[in-house]
Protein backbone atom coordinates (compact mmCIF):
# COMPACT_ATOMS: atom_id res chain seq x y z
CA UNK A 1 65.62 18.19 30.36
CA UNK A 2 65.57 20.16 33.60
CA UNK A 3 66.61 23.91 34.14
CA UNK A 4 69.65 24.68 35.63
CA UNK A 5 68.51 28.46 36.26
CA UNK A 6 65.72 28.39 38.69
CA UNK A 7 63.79 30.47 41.20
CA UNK A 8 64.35 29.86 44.38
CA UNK A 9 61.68 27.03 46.06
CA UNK A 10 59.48 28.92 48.91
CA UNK A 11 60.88 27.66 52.32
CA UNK A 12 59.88 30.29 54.55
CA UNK A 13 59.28 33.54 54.44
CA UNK A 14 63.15 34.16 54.17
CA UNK A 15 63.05 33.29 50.70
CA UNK A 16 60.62 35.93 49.80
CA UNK A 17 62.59 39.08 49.29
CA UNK A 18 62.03 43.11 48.80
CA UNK A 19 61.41 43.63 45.06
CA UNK A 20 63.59 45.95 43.36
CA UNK A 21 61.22 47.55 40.81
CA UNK A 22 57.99 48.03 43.37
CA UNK A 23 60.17 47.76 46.57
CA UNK A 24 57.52 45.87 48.15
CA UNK A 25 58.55 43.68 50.45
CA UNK A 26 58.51 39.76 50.98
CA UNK A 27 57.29 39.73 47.27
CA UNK A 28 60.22 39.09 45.30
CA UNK A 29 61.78 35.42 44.13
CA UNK A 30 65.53 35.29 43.07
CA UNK A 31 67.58 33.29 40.63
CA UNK A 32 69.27 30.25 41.82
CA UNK A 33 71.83 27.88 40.36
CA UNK A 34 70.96 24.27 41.28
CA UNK A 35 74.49 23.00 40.26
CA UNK A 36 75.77 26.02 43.11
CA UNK A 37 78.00 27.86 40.55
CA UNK A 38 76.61 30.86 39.63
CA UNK A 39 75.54 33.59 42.39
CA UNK A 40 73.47 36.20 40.66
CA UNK A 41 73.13 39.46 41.79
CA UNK A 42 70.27 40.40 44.39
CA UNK A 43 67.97 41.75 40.94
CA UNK A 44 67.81 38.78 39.30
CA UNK A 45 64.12 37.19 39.46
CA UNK A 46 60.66 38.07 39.60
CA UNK A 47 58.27 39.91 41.32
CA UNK A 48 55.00 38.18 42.61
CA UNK A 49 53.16 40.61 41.83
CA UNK A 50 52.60 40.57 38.21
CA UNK A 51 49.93 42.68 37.38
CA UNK A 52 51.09 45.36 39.63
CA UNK A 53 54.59 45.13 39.15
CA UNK A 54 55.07 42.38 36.65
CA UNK A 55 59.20 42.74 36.75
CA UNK A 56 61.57 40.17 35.63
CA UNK A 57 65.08 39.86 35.22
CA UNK A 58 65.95 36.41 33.59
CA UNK A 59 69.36 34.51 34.11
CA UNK A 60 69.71 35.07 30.01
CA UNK A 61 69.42 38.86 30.20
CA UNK A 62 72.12 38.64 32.76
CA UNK A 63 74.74 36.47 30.85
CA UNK A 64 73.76 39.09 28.19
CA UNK A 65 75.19 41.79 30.23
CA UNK A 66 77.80 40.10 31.65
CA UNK A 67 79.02 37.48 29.08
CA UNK A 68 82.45 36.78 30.80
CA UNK A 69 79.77 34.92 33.69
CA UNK A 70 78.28 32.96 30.34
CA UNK A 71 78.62 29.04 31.10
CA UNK A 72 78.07 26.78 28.52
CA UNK A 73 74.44 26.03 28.57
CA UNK A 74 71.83 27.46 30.28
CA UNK A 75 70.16 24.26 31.00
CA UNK A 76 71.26 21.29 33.19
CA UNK A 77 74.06 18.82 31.50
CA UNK A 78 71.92 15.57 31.08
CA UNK A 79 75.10 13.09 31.96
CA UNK A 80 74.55 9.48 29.65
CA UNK A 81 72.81 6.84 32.20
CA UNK A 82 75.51 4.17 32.51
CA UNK A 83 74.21 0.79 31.37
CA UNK A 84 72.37 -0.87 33.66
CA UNK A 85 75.21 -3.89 35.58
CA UNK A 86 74.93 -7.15 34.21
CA UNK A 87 72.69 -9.41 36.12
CA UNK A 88 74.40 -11.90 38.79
CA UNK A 89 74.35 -15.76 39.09
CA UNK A 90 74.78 -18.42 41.19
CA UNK A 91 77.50 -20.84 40.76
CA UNK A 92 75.96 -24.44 38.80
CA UNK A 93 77.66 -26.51 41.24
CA UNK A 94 76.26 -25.29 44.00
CA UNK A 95 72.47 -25.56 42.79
CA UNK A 96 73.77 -29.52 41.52
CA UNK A 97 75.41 -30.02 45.15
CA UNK A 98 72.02 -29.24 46.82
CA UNK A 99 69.79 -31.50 44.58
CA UNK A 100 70.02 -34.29 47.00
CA UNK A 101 69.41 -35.57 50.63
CA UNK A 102 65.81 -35.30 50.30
CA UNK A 103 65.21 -37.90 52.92
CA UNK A 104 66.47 -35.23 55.82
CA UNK A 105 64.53 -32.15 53.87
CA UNK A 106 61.38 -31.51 55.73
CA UNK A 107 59.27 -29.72 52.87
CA UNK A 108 59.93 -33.27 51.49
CA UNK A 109 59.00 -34.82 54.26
CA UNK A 110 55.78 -33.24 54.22
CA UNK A 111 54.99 -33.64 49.98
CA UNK A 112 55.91 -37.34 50.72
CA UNK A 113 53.18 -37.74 53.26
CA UNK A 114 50.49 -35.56 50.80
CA UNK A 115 51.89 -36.75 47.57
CA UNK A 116 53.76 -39.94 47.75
CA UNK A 117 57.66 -40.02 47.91
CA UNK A 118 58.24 -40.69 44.11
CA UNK A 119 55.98 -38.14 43.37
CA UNK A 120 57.55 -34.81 45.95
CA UNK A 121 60.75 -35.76 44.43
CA UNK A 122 59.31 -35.63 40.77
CA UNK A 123 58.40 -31.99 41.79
CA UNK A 124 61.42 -31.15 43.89
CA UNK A 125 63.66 -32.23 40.65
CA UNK A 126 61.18 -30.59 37.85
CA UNK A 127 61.16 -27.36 39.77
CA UNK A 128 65.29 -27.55 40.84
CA UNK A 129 64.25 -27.36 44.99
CA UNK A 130 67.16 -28.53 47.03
CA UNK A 131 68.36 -29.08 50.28
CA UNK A 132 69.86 -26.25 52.00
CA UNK A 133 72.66 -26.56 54.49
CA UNK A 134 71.65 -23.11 56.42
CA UNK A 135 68.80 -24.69 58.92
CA UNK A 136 68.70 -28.52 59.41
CA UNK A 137 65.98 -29.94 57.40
CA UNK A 138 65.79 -26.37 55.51
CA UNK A 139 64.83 -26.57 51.82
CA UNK A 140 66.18 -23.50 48.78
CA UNK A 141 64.00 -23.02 46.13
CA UNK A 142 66.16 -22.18 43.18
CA UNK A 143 65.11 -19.29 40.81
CA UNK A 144 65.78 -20.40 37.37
CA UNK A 145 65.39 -18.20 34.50
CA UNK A 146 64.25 -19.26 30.64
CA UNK A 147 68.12 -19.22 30.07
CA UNK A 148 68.37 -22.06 32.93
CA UNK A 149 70.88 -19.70 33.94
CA UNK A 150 69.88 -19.38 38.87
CA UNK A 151 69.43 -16.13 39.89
CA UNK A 152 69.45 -16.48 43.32
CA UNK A 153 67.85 -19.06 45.63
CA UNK A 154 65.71 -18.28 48.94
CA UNK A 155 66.21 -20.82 51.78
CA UNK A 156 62.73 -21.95 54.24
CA UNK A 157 62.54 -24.10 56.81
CA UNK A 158 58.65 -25.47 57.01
CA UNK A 159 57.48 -27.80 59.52
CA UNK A 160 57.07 -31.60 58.56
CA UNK A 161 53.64 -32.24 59.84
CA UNK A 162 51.74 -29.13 58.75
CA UNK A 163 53.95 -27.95 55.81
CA UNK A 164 54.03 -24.63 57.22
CA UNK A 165 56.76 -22.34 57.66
CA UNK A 166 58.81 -22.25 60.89
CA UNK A 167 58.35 -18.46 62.14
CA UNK A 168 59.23 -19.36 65.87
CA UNK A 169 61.53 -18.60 67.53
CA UNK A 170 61.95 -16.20 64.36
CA UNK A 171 60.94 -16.32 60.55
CA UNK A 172 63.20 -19.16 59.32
CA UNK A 173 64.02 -17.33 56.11
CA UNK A 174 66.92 -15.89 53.99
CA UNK A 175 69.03 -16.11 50.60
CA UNK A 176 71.61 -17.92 48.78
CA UNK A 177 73.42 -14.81 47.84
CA UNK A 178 73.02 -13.02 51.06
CA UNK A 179 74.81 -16.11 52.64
CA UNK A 180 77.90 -16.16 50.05
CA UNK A 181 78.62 -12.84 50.50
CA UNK A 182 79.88 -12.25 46.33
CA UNK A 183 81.28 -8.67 46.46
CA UNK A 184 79.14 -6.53 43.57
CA UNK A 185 76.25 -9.34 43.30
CA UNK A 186 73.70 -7.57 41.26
CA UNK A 187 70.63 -9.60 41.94
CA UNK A 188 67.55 -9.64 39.65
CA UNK A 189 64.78 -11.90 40.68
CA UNK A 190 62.59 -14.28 38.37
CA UNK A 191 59.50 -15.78 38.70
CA UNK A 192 60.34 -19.33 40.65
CA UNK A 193 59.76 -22.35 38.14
CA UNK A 194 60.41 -19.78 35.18
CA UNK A 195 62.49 -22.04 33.32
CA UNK A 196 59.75 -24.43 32.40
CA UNK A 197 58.08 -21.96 30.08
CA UNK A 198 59.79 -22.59 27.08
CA UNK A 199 59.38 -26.42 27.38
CA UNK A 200 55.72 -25.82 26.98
CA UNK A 201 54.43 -22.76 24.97
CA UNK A 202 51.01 -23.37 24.94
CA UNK A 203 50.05 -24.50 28.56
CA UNK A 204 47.93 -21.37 30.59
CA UNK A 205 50.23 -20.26 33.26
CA UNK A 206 49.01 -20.29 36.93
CA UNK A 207 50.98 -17.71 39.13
CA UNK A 208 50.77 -18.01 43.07
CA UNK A 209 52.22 -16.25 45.57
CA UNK A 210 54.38 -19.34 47.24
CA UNK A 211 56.70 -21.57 45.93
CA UNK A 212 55.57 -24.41 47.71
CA UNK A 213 52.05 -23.98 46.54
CA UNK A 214 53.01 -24.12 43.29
CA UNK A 215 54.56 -27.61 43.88
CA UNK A 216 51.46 -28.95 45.23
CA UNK A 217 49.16 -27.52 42.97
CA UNK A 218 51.20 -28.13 39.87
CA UNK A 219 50.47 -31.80 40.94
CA UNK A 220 46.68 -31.64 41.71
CA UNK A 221 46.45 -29.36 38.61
CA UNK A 222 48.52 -30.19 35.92
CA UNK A 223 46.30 -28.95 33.13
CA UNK A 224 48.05 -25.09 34.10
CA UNK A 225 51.79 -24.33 34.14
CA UNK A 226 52.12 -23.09 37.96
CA UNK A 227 55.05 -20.34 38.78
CA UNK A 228 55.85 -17.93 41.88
CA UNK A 229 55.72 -14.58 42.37
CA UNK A 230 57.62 -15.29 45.60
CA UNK A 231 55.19 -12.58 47.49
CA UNK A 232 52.24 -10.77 47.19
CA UNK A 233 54.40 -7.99 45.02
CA UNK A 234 57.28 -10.08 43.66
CA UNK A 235 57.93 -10.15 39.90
CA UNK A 236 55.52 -8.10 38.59
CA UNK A 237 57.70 -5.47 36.94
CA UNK A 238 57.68 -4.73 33.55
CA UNK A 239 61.00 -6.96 33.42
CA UNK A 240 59.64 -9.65 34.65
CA UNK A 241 56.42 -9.85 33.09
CA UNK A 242 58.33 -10.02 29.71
CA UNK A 243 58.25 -13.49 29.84
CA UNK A 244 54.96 -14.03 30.00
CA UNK A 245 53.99 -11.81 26.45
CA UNK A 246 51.93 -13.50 24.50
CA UNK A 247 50.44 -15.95 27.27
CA UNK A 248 47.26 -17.15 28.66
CA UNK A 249 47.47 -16.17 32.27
CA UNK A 250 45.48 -16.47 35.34
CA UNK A 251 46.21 -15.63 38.59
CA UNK A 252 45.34 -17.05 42.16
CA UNK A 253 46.39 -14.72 44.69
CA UNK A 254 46.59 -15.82 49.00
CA UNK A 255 43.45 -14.63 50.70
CA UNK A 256 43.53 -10.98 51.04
CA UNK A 257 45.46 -10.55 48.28
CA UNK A 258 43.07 -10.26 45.88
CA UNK A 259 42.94 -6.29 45.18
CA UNK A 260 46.78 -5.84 44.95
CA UNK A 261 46.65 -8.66 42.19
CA UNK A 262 43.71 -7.53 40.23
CA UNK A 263 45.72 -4.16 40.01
CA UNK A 264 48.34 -6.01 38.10
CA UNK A 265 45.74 -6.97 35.52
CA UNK A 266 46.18 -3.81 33.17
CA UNK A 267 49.28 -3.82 33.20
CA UNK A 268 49.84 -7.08 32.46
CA UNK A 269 47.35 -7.00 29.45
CA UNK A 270 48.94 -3.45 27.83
CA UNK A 271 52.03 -6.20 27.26
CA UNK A 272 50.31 -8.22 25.87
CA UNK A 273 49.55 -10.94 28.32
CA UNK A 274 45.36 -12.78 28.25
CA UNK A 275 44.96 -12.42 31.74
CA UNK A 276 41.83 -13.91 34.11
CA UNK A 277 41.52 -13.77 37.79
CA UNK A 278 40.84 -16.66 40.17
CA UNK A 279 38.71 -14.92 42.97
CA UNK A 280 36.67 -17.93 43.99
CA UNK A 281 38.92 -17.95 47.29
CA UNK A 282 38.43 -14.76 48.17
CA UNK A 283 34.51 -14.69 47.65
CA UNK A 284 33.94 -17.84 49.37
CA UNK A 285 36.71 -18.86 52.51
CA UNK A 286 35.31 -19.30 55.77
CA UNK A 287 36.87 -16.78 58.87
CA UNK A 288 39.09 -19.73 59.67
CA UNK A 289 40.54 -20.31 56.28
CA UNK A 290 41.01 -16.70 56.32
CA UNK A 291 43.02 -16.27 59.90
CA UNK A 292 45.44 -19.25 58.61
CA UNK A 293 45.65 -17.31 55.11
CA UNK A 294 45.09 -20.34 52.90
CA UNK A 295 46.05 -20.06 49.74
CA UNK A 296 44.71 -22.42 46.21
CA UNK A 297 47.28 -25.49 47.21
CA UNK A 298 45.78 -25.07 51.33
CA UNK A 299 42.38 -25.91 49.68
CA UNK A 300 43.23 -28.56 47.00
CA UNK A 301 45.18 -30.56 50.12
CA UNK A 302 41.89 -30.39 51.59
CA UNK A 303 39.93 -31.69 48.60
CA UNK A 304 42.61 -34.95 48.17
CA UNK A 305 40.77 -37.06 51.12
CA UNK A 306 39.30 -40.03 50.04
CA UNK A 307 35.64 -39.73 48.60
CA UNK A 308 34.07 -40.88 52.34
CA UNK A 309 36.42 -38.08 53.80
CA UNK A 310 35.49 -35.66 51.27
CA UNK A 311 31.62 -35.68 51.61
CA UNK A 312 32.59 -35.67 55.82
CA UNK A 313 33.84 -32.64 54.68
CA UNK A 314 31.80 -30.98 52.51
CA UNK A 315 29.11 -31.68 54.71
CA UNK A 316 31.14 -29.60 57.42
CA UNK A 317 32.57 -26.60 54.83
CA UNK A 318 30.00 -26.04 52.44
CA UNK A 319 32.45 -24.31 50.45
CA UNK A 320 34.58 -26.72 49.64
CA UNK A 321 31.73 -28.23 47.47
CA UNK A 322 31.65 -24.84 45.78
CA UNK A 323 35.64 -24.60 44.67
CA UNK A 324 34.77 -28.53 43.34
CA UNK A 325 32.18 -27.19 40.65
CA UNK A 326 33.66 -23.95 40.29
CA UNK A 327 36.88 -25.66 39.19
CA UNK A 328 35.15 -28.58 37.72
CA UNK A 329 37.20 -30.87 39.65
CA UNK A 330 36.86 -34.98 39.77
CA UNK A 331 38.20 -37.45 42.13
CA UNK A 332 39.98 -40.14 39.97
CA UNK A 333 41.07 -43.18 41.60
CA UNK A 334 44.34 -43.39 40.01
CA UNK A 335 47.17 -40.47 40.26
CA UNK A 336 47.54 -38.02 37.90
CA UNK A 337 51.39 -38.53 37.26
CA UNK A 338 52.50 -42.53 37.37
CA UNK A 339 54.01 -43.11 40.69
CA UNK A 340 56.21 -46.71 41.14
CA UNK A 341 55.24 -46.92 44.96
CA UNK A 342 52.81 -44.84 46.10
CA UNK A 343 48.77 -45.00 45.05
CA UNK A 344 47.05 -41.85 45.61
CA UNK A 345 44.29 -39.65 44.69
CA UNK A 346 44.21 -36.38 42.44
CA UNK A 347 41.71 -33.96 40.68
CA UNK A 348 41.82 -33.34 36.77
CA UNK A 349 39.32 -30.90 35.50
């Protein structure tokens, strides 16, 4: 609880006054009301100098004089904190209407060519990504709480060829319930691909920063349950870390992201949450990797090329051979998830 009755903050020498007691001056701190009710008299407050003078006049020895000036408490009225507003969502049929046209969605474009086609729109459909209407070719990546109830979706537009985002001729970004415009939306955000945690309880969970690096890795590594932060500092309050209690956890952070993340460990842990680092990046990516900010999907793309390709590689980025054994990765021949039309390669540990 915070007092009502105060002495009056030092702004300046103005609000050092002549004491009445010593009558030295610019020595002397009076009474305030922070509600601006009560004006005390010019005696009420303290001197500054306490062994020499050591006067005080209190607020209560004035209400004792004057009782007619008594209010009801002297401390501040703590109001009740209204309940915190229920949290928004997005309409059902407008995350269903977007689950298609995948052939004219470039992020798809670009898992097809990586992936296979059967196997982007295996990921597209197990982590609800649609096609957004906003930019041509833009994709929305649905947030989707435990409930399966959408909290809000965030719209891209990436380029087809390098699966990177489109930041020219600006950052090709935005949100679902910025563009609807509902009057008193109260958005709270959720890790993206936070509704597949209760279909699998006992899977680690692998947290990235990007939502379409936890597509590609959730492929390439299947052995982890991969989710989004959305950003170096999304979803790590208290709120939305509750979903994660009782949890193995481990965390890849971007390059240079690192330190913010590994400040998140202690917290996470005091909730309960077995929590391990993935710093291999971060200790070992070249200045080139580091410029184009490569994140743990960046590097597994790499690591896909044919076994010829790979060793070319290697050979070239010594560090690439250092991620395989530090993961323990494998080339297989076959794909890790059955694919109908496509043949490709993938890692298991």
């Amino acid at each position: 609880m915070t007092h009502r009755f105060i002495l009056e903050p030092y702004k300046g020498i103005a609000t050092r006054h002549t004491c009445p007691e010593c009558k030295q001056k610019k020595c002397f701190s009076r009474y305030i009301d922070t509600d601006g009710k009560v004006s005390f008299p010019e005696y009420v407050g303290r001197c500054d100098r306490e062994q020499k003078c050591g006067y005080h006049f209190t607020p209560k020895e004035y209400f004792e004089q004057y009782p007619e000036q008594q209010t009801q408490t002297y401390e501040r009225i703590v109001r009740p904190v209204p309940p915190p507003l229920p949290t928004s969502y997005i309409n059902t049929a407008l995350v269903e209407r977007s689950m298609n046209r995948y052939a004219d969605n470039l992020l798809f474009q670009f898992l097809s060519s990586q992936l296979g086609a059967d196997e982007a729109l295996r990921l597209m459909q197990l982590y609800r990504v649609g096609t957004a209407n906003h930019w041509q070719g833009s994709t929305v990546f649905w947030q989707t709480d435990t409930h399966g109830k959408v909290r809000t979706g965030k719209i891209m537009l990436y380029n087809p060829t390098t699966g990177r985002r489109v930041k020219e001729p600006h950052n090709h970004i935005t949100w679902v319930h910025s563009i609807i415009h509902k009057e008193g939306f109260n958005l709270k955000q959720c890790f993206f691909g936070e509704h597949l945690l209760p279909t699998d309880e006992k899977r680690s969970v692998a947290i990235v920063e990007s939502e379409k690096s936890a597509l590609i890795a959730s492929s390439y590594l299947p052995q982890y349950l991969w989710i989004a932060s959305g950003g170096k500092n999304g979803c790590f309050r208290d709120d939305n870390l509750s979903v994660l209690r009782g949890r193995n956890v481990v965390l890849f952070p971007d390059l240079g992201a690192t330190e913010d993340w590994s400040a998140r460990i202690s917290t996470m842990q005091r909730m309960g949450i077995s929590v391990k680092l993935f710093d291999y990046l971060e200790r070992n990516a070249t200045k080139k990797q580091r410029a184009e900010g490569f994140d743990i999907a960046d590097f597994l793309l790499e690591m896909k090329q044919p076994q010829a390709i790979l060793q070319g590689m290697i050979a070239k980025n010594l560090s690439l051979n250092l991620l395989i054994k530090e993961l323990g990765l494998v080339l297989i021949e076959e794909p890790i998830h059955p694919v109908s039309t496509v043949k490709r390669r993938g890692f298991k540990l």
